[in-house]
C-alpha atoms as a PDB file:
ATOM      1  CA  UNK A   1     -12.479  25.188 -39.034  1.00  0.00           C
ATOM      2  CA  UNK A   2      -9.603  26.365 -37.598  1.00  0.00           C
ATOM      3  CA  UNK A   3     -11.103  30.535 -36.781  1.00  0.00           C
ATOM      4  CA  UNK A   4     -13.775  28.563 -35.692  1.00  0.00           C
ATOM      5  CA  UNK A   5     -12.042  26.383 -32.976  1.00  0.00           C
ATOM      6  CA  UNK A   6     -10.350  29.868 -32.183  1.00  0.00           C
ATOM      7  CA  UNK A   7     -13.946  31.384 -31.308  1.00  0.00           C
ATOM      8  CA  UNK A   8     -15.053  28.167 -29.581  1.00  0.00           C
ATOM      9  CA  UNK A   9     -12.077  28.597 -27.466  1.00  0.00           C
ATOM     10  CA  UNK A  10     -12.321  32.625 -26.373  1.00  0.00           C
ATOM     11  CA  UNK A  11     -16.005  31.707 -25.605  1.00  0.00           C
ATOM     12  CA  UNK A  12     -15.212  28.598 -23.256  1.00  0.00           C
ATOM     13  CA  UNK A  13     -12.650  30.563 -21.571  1.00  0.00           C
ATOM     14  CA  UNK A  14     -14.991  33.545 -21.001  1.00  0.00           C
ATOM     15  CA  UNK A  15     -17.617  31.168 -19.456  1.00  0.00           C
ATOM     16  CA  UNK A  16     -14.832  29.859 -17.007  1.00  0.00           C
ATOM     17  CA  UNK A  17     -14.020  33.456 -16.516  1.00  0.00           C
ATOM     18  CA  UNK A  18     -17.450  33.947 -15.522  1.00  0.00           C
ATOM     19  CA  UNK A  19     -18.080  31.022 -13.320  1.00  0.00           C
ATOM     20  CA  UNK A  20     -14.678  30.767 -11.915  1.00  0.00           C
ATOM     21  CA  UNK A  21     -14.880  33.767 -10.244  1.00  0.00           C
ATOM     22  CA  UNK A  22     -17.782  33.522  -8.560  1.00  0.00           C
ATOM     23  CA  UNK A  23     -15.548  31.364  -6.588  1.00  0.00           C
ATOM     24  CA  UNK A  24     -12.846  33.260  -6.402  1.00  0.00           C
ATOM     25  CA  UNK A  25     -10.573  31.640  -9.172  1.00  0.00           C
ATOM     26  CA  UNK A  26      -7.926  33.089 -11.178  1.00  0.00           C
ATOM     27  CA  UNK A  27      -7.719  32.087 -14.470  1.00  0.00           C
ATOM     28  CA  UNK A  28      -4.320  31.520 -16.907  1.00  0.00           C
ATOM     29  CA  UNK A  29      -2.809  29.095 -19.325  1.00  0.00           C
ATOM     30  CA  UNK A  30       0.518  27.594 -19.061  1.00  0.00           C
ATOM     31  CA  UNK A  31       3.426  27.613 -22.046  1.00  0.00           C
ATOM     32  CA  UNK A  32       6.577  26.180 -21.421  1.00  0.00           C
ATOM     33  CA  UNK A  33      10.296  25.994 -23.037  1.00  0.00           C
ATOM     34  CA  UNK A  34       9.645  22.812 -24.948  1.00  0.00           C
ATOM     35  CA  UNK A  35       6.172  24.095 -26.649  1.00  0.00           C
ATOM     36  CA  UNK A  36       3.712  22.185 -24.201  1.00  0.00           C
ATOM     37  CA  UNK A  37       0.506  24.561 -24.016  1.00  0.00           C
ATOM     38  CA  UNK A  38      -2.655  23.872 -22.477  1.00  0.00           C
ATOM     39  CA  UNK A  39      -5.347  26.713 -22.868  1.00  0.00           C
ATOM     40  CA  UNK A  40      -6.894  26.838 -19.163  1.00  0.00           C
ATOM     41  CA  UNK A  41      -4.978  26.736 -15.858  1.00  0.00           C
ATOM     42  CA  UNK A  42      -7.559  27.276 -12.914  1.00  0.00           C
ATOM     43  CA  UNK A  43      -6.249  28.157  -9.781  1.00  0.00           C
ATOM     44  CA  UNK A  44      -8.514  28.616  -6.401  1.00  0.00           C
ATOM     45  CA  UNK A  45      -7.275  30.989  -3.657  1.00  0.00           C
ATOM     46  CA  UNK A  46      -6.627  27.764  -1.576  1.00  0.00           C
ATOM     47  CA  UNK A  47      -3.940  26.757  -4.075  1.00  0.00           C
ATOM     48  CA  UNK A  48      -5.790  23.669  -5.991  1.00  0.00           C
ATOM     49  CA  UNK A  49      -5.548  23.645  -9.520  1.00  0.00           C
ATOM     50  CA  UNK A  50      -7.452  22.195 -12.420  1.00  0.00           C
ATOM     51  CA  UNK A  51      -6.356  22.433 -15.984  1.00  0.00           C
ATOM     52  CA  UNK A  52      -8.313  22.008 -19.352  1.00  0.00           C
ATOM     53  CA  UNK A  53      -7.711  21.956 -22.975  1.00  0.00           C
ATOM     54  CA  UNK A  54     -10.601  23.401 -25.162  1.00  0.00           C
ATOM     55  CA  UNK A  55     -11.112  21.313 -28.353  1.00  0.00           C
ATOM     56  CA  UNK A  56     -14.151  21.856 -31.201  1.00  0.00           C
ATOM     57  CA  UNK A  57     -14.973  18.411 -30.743  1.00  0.00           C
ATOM     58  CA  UNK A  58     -12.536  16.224 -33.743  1.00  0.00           C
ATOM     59  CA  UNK A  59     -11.481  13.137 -32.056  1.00  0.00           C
ATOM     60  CA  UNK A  60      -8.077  14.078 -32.782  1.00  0.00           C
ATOM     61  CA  UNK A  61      -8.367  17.115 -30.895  1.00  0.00           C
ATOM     62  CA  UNK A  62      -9.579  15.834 -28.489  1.00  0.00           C
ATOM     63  CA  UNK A  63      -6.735  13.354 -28.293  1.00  0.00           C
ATOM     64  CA  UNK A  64      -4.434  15.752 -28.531  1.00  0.00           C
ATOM     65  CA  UNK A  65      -6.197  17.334 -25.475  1.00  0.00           C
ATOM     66  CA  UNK A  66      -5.952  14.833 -23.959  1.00  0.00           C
ATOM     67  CA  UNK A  67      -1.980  14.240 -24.685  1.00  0.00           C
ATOM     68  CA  UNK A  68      -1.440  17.387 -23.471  1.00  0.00           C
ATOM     69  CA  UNK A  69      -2.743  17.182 -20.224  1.00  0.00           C
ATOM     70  CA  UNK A  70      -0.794  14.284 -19.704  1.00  0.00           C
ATOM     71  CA  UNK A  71       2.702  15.897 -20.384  1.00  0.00           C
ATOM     72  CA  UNK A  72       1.263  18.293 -18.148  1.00  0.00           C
ATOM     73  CA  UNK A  73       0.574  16.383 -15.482  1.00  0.00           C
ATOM     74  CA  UNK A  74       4.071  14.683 -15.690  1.00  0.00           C
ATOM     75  CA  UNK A  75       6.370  17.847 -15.883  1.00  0.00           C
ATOM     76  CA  UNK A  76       4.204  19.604 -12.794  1.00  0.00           C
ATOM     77  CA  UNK A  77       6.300  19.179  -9.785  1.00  0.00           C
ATOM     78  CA  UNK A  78       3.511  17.965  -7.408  1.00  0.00           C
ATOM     79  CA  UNK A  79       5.981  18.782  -4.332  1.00  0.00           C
ATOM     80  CA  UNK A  80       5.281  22.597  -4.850  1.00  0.00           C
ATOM     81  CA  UNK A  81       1.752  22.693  -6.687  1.00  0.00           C
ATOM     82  CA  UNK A  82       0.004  19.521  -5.632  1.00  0.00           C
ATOM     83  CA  UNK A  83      -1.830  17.286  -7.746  1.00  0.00           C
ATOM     84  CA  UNK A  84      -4.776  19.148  -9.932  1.00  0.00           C
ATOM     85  CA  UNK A  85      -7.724  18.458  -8.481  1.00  0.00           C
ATOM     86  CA  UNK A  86      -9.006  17.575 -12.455  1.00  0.00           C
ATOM     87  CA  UNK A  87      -7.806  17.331 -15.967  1.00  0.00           C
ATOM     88  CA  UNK A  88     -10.071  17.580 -18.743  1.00  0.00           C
ATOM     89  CA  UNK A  89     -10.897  17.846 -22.750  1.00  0.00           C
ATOM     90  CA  UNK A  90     -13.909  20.571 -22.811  1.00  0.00           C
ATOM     91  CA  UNK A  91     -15.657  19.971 -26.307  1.00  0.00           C
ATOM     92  CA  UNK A  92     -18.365  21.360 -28.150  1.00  0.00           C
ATOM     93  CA  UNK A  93     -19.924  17.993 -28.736  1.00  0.00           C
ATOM     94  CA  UNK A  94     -20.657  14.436 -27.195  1.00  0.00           C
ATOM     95  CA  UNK A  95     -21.208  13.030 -23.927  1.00  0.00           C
ATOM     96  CA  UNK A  96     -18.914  13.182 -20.746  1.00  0.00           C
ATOM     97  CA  UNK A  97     -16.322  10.746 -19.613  1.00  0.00           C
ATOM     98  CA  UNK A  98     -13.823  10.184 -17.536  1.00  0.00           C
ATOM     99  CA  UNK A  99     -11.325   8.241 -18.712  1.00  0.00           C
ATOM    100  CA  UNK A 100      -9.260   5.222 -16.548  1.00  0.00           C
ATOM    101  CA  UNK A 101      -6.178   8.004 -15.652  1.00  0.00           C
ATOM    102  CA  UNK A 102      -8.578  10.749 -14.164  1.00  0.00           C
ATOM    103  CA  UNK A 103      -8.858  12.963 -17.195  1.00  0.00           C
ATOM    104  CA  UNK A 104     -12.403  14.054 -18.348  1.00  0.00           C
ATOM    105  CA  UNK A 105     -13.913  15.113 -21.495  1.00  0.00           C
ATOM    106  CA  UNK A 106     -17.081  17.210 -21.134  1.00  0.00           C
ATOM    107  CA  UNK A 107     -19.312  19.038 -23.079  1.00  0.00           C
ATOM    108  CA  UNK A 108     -19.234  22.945 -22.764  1.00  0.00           C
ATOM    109  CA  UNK A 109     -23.245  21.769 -22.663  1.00  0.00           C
ATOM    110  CA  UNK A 110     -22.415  20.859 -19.336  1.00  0.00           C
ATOM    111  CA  UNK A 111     -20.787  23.991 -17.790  1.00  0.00           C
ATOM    112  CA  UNK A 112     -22.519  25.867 -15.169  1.00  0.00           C
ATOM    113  CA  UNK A 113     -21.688  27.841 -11.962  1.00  0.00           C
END
């Protein structure tokens, strides 16, 4: 399961790829010191930012997504980037939500230009 979450993963980024730069988007992920990783950083030429996490579809992945975005959220000094403009869980399964704190999950069903 794992090589396939790997696979799911190159082919939701290459769809963002895609879309995002129809837009004129630059795509990149973010690693820091203490091991916090999240797979997608979007970034528009204006300077918003959106970030995702790309999860087969286990609810602990997705939870774990979701976790992520959070610490992400909190270590991002806002005073220099601004706030992302969204945080979300892309899955291969299921229905969209947003959850109470802003972050979304959404099926890669759903992704479009």
């Amino acid at each position: 399961m794992e090589f396939f979450g790997f696979l799911f993963e190159s082919l939701v980024v290459r769809d963002l790829r895609v879309y995002s730069q129809l837009e004129g988007c630059k795509l990149s992920h973010y690693r820091d010191e203490y091991g916090l990783e999240v797979d997608v950083i979007l970034e528009r030429a204006d300077g918003e930012w959106a970030a995702f996490e790309v999860k087969l579809g286990s609810d602990e992945g997705v939870t774990e997504g979701i976790e992520s975005l959070r610490l992400l959220r909190d270590r991002v000094d806002t005073n220099r980037m601004g706030d992302p403009i969204k945080l979300a869980v892309i899955t291969a399964t299921g229905i969209g939500v947003e959850l109470p704190d802003g972050i979304a999950v959404i099926p890669a069903t759903t992704l479009g230009p």
